[in-house]
Protein backbone atom coordinates (compact mmCIF):
# COMPACT_ATOMS: atom_id res chain seq x y z
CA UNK A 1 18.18 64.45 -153.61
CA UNK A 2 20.14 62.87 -156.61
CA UNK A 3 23.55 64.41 -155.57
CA UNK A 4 22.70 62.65 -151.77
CA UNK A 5 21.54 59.38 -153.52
CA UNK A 6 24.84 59.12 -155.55
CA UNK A 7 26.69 60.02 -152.14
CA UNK A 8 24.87 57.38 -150.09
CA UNK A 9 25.66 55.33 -153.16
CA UNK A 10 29.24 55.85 -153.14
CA UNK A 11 29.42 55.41 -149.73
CA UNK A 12 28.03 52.43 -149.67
CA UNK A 13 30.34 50.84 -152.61
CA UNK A 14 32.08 47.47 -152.12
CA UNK A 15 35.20 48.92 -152.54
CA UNK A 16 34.61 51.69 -150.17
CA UNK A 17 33.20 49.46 -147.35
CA UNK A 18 36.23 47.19 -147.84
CA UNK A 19 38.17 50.37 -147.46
CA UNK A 20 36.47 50.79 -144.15
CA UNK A 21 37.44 47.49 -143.04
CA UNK A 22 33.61 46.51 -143.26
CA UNK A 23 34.09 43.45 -145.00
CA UNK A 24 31.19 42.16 -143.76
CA UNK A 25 28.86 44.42 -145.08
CA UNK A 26 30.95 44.15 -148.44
CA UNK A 27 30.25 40.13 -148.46
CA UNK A 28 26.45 40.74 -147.89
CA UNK A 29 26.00 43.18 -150.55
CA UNK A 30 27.61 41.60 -153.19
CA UNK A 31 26.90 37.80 -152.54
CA UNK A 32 23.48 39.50 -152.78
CA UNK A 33 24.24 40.38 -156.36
CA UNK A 34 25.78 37.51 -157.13
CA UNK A 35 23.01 35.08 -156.27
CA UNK A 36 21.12 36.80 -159.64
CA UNK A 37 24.15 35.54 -161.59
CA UNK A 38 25.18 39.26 -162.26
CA UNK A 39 29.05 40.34 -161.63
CA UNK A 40 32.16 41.05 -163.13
CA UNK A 41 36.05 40.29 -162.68
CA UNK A 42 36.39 43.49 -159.79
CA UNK A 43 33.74 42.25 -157.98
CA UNK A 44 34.72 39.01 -158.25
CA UNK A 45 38.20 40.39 -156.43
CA UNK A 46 36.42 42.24 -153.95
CA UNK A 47 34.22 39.48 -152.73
CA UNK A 48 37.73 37.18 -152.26
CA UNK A 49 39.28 40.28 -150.38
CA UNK A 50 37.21 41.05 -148.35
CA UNK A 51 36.13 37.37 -147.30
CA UNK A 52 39.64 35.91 -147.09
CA UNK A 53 40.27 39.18 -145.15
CA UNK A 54 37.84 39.04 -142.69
CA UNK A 55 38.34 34.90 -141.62
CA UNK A 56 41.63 35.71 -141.31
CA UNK A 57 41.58 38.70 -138.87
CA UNK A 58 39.16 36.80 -137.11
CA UNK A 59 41.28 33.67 -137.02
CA UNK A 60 44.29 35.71 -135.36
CA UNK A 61 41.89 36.90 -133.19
CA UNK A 62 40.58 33.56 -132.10
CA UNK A 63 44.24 32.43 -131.79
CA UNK A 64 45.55 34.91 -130.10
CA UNK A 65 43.10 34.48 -127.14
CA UNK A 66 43.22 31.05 -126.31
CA UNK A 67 46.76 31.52 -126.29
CA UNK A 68 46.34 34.01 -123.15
CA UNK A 69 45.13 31.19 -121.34
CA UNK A 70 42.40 33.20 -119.80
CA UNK A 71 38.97 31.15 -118.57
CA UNK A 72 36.72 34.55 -119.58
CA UNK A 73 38.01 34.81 -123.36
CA UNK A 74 35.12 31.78 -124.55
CA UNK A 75 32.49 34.02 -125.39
CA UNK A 76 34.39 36.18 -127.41
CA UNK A 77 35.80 32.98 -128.87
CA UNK A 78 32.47 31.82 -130.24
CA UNK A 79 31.10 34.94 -131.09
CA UNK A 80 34.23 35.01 -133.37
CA UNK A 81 33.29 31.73 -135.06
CA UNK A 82 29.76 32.56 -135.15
CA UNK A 83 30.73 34.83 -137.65
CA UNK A 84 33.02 32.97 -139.50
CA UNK A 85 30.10 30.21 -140.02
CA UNK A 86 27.80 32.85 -140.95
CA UNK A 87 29.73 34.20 -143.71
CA UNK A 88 31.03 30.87 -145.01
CA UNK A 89 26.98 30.17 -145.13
CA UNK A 90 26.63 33.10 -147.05
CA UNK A 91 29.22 32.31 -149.48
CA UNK A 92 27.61 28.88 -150.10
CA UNK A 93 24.80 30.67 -151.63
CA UNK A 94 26.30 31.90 -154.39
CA UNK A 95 27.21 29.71 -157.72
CA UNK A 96 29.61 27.69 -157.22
CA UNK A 97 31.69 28.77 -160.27
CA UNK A 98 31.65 31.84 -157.79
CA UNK A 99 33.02 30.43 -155.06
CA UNK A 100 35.87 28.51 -156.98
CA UNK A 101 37.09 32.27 -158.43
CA UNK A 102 37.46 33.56 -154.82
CA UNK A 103 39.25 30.28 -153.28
CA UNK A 104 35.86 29.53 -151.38
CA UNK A 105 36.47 25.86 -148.74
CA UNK A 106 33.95 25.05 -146.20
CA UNK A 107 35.54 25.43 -142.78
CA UNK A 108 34.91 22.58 -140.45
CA UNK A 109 34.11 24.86 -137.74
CA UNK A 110 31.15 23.43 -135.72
CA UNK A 111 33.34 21.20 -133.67
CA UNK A 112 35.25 24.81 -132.68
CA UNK A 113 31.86 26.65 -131.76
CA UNK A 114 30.48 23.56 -129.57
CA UNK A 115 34.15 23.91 -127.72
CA UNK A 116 33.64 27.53 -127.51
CA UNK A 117 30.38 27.30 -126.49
CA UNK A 118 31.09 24.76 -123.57
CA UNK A 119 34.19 26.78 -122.63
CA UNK A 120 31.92 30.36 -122.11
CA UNK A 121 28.91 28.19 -120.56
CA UNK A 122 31.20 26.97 -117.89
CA UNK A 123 33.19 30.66 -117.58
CA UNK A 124 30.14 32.37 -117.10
CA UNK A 125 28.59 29.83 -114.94
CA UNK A 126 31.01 29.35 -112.67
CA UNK A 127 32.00 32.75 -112.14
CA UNK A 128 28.51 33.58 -111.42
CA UNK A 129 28.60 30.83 -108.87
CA UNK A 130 31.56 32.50 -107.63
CA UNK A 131 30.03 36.11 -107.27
CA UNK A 132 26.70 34.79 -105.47
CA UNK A 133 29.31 32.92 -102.59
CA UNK A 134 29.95 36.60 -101.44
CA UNK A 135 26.51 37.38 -100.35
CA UNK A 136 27.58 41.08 -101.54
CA UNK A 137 24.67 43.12 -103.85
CA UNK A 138 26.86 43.81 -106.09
CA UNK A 139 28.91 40.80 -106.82
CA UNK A 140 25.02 39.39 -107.14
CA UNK A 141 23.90 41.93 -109.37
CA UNK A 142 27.41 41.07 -111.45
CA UNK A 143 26.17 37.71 -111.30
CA UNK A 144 22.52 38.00 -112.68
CA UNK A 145 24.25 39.95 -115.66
CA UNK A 146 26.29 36.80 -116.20
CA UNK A 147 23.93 34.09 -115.68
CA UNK A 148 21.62 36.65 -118.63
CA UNK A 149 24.85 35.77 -120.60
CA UNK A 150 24.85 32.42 -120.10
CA UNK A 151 21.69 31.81 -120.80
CA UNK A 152 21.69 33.42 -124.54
CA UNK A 153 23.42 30.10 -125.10
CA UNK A 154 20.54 28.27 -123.85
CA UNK A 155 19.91 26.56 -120.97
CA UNK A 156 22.62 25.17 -118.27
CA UNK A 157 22.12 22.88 -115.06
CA UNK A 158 20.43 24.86 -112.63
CA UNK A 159 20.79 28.32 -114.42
CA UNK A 160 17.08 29.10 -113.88
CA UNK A 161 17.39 28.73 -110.26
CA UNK A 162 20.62 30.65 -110.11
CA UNK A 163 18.84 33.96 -111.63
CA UNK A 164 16.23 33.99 -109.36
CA UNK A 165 18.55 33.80 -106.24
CA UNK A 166 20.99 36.15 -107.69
CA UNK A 167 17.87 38.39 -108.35
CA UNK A 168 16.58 38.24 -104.69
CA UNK A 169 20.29 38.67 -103.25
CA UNK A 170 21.00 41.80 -105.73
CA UNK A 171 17.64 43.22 -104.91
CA UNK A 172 16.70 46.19 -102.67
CA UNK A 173 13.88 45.93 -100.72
CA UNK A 174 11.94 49.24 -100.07
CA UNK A 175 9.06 50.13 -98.14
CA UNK A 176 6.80 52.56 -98.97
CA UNK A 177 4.39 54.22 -96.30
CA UNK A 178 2.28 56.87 -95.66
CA UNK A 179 1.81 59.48 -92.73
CA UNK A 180 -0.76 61.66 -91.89
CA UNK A 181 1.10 65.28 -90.66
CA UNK A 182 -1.57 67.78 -91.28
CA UNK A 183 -3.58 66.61 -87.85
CA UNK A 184 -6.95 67.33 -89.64
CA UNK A 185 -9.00 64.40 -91.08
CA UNK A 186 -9.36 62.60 -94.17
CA UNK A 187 -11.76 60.98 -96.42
CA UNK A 188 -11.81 56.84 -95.66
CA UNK A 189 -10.46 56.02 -98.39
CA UNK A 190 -7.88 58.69 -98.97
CA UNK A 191 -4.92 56.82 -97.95
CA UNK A 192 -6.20 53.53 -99.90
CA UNK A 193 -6.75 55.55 -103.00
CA UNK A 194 -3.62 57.42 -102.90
CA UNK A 195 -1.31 54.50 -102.55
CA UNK A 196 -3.04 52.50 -105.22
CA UNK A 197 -0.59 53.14 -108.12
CA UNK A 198 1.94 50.58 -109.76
CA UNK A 199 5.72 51.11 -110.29
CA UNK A 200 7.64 50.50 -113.77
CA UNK A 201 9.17 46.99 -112.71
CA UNK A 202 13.18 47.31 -112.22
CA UNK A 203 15.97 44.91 -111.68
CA UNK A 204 17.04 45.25 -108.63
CA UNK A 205 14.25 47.11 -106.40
CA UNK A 206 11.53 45.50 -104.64
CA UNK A 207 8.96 48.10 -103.21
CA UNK A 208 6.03 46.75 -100.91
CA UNK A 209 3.64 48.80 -99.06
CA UNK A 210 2.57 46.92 -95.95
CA UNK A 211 5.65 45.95 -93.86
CA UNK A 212 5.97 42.39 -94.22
CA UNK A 213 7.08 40.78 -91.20
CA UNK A 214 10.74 39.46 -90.57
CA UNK A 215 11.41 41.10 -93.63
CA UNK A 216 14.11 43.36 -93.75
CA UNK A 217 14.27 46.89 -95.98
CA UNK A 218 17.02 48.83 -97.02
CA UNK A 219 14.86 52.07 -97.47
CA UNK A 220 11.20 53.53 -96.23
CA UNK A 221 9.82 56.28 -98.61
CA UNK A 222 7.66 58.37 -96.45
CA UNK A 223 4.94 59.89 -98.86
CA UNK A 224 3.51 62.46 -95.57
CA UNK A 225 0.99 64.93 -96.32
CA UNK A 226 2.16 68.13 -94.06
CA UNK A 227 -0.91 70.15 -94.32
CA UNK A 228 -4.41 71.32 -95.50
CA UNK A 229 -5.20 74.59 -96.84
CA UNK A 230 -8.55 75.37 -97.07
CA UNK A 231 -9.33 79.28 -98.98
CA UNK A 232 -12.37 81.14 -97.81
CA UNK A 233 -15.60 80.40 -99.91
CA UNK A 234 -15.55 83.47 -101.84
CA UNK A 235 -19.02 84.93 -103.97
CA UNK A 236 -18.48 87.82 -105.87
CA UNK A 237 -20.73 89.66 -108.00
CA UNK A 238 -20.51 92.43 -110.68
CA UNK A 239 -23.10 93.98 -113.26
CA UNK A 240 -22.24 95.16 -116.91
CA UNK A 241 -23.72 95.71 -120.08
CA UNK A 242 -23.75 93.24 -123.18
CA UNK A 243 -24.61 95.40 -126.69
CA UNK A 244 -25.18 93.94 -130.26
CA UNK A 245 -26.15 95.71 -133.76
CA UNK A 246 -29.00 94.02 -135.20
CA UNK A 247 -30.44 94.32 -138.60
CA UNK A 248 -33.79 96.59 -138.19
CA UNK A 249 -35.06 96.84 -141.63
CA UNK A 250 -33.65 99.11 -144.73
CA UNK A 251 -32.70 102.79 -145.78
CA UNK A 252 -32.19 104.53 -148.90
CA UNK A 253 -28.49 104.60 -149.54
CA UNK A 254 -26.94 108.31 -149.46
CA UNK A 255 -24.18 109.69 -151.26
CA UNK A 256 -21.61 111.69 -149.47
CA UNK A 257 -23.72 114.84 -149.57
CA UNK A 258 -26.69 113.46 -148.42
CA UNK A 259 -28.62 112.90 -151.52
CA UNK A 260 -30.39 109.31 -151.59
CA UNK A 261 -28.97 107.30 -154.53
CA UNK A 262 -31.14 105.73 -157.79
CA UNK A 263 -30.31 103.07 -159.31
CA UNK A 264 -30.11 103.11 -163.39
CA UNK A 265 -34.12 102.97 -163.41
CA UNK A 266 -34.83 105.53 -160.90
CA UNK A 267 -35.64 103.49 -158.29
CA UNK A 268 -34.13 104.43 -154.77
CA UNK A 269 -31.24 102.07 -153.83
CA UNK A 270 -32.13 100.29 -150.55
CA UNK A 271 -29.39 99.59 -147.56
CA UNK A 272 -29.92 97.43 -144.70
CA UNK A 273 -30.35 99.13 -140.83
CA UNK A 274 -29.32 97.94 -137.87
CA UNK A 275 -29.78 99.56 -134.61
CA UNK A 276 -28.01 98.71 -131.24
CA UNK A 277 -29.83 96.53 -128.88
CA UNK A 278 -28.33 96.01 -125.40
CA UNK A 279 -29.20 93.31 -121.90
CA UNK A 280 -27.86 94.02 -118.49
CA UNK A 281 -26.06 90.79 -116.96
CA UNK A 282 -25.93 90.63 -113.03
CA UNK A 283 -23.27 87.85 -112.56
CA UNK A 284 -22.24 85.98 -109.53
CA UNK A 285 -19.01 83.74 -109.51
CA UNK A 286 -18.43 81.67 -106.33
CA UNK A 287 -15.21 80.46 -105.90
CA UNK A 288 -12.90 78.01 -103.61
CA UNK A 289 -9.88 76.37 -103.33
CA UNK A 290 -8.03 73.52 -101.44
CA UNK A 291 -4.33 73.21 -101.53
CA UNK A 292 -2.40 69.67 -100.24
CA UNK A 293 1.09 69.99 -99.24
CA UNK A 294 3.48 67.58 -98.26
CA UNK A 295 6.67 65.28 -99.45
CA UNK A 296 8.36 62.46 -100.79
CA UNK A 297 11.21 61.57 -98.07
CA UNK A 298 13.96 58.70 -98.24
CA UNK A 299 15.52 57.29 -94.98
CA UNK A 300 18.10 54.71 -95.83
CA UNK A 301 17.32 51.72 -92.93
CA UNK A 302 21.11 51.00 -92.35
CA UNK A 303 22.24 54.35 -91.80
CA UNK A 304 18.82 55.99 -90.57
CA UNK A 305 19.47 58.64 -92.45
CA UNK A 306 17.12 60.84 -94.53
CA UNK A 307 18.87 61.21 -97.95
CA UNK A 308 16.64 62.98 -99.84
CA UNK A 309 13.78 65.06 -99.16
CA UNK A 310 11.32 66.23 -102.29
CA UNK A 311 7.76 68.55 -102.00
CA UNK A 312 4.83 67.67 -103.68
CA UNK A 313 1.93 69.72 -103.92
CA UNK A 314 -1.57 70.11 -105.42
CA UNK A 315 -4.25 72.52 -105.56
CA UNK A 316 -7.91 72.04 -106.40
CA UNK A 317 -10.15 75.11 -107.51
CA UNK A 318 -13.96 75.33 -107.60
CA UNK A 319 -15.26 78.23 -109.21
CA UNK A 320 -19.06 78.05 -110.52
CA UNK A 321 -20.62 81.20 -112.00
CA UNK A 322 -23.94 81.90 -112.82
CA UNK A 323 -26.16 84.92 -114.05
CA UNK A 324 -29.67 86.81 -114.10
CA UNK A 325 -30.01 89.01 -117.41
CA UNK A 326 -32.41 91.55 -117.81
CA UNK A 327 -32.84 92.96 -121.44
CA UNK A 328 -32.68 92.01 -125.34
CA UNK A 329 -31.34 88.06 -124.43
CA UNK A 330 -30.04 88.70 -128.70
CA UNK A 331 -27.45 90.96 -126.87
CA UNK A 332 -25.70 88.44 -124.93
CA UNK A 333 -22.98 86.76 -125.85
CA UNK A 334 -22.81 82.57 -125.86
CA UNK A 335 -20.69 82.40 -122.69
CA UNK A 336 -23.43 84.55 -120.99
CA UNK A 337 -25.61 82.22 -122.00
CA UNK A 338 -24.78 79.49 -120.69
CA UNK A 339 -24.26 80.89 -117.46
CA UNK A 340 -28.17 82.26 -117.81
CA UNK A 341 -28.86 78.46 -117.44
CA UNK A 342 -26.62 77.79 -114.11
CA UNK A 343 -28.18 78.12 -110.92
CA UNK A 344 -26.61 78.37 -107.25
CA UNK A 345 -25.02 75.80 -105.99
CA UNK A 346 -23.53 74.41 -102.44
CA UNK A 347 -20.02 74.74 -101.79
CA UNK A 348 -18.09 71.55 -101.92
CA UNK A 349 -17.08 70.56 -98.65
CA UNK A 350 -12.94 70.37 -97.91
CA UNK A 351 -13.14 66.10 -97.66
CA UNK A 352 -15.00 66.16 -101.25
CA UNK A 353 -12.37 68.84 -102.78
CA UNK A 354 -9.77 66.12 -100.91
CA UNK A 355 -11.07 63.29 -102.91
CA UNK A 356 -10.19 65.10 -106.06
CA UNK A 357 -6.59 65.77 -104.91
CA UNK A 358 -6.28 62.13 -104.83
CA UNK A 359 -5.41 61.67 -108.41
CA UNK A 360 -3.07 64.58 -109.24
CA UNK A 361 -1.28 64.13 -105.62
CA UNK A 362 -0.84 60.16 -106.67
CA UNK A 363 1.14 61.17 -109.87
CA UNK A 364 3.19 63.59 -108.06
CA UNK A 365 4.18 60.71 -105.52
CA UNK A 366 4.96 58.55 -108.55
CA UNK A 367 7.04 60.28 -110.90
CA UNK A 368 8.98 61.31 -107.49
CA UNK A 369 9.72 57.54 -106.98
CA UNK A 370 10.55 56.85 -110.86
CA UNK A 371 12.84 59.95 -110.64
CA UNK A 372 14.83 58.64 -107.89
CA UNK A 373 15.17 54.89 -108.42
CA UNK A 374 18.76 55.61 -108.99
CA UNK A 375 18.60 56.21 -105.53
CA UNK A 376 16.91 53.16 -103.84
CA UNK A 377 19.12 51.07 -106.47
CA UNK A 378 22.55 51.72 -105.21
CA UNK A 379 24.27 48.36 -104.40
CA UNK A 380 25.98 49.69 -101.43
């Protein structure tokens, strides 16, 4: 632990970090120091290193793209004198007979950041202006992304109502229905229970299910239950015998010849007995189950297509046993027991068993539909 401390340590040094070009991490840690009034002449030389260092790649940077000319190069641009104002802020927190060691001037660079600002606002807004005059998904999804750009700068003319139009015109719409295949019946409120879940919320895909009129979809998930199997109510019985050694009193211990042992008195040593008592179970176990079978299926609307197919199923079981014991009841073990207190029962009907396949044959149907969002999401 010490040898990976010192590592992490060394590292982490000012002098490696500078090394690394991470002069920014090198300013933080040892302005840091400095603001106790605790430092030396090498630090003193790092700290001017790796600050003069630092503006300056990041003033060639700056220059060298608003000499390209290029509308999209703002953001970078600011972002580029953001940091060059934070670290300058940074540096003002240390002494001042600090800051006159390492060369330290205050930059006048707020009128530069408004200009870069107001250079990327109108970049990104008008491109995303731009990209929403296509009426393509995709140059509207490019545009959302933008217009979330533009607004980390705050807001900008009608920005808000931009978003939500490059939200709708980037969106998929998707219907989501269900159909009946199995031609037997269901429970009233199968279908209502069963389509009752919520979706993660996602950029880009609207899902609705009721068909909304004049409303057009670019895919119909068909959740269709193909069919009902129903297993033969089963009852089967079987008898066996539960044993258990009880203690029945004592006996005189016996030595390995026979002899009864004394203790040191002469008294005979006592043992406890046990002797085996046993109960005869008759047990009955009736048992049923109900499997639901269907599938997720995607038809793209355009194309009318079926792209993707996926099975779902679920099975329910009902098994209740139950027993008559005749006998010792100390023989029996706890799981015996219990069943010595169950009594027949009915046999759940197939639409009851279907009303408990709701729940399990819901999730199914939803993690299908998270899975393949990917799907539903394509811009083309």
């Amino acid at each position: 632990m010490l040898l990976a401390a010192l590592l992490a340590s060394s590292c982490s040094s000012p002098a490696r970090l500078i090394k690394n070009q991470r002069y920014d991490q090198a300013i933080e840690k040892l302005s840091r120091k400095m603001r106790n009034g605790k430092t030396n002449d090498k630090e003193i030389a790092w700290l001017k290193q790796a600050y003069h260092t630092a503006n300056q790649l990041d003033h060639d940077r700056i220059m060298l793209l608003k000499k390209s000319g290029q509308p999209d190069v703002w953001s970078e641009v600011y972002t580029l004198y953001e940091g060059m104002y934070r670290r300058q802020q940074l540096i003002r927190t240390i002494p001042v007979s600090f800051q006159q060691r390492i060369d330290f001037k205050v930059l006048p660079l707020e009128e530069e950041m408004r200009a870069a600002k107001n250079g990327a606002q109108e970049y990104l807004y008008a491109s995303a202006v731009k990209l929403l005059s296509t009426k393509n998904r995709s140059d509207a999804r490019k545009a959302y992304d933008q217009l979330i750009q533009l607004s980390k700068y705050g807001s900008y003319r009608d920005m808000d109502q931009l978003m939500r139009k490059a939200l709708l015109q980037g969106t998929n719409q998707v219907l989501i229905l269900f159909s009946n295949d199995s031609r037997l019946p269901l429970p009233d409120d199968f279908e209502t229970r069963l389509m009752s879940f919520n979706l993660d919320e996602a950029d880009f895909v609207q899902y609705d299910f009721h068909e909304l009129d004049g409303k057009e979809y670019d895919y119909t998930i068909y959740v269709r239950l193909k069919e009902i199997i129903s297993s033969p109510e089963k009852i089967e019985t079987r008898s066996f015998t539960e044993k258990s050694k009880i203690e029945s009193g004592t006996k005189p211990l016996r030595d390995e010849q026979g002899h009864i042992v004394l203790d040191s008195l002469g008294k005979v040593i006592e043992i406890p007995d046990y002797k085996t008592i046993e109960a005869l179970v008759h047990e009955t176990v009736m048992g049923k189950s109900l499997t639901v079978n269907g599938q997720v299926e995607y038809v793209n609307m355009w194309t009318n297509r079926r792209e993707l197919v996926t099975p779902i199923t679920t099975t329910m079981h009902f098994r209740h046993a139950y027993a008559v014991v005749h006998g010792d009841l100390r023989a029996i073990t706890e799981e015996t027991r219990i069943m010595m207190g169950n009594r027949a029962v009915p046999f759940p009907p197939d639409w009851m068993m279907l009303r408990d396949a709701v729940e399990p044959l819901k999730e199914a149907v939803r993690s299908t539909i998270r899975k393949e969002r990917s799907l539903v999401r394509k811009a083309d």
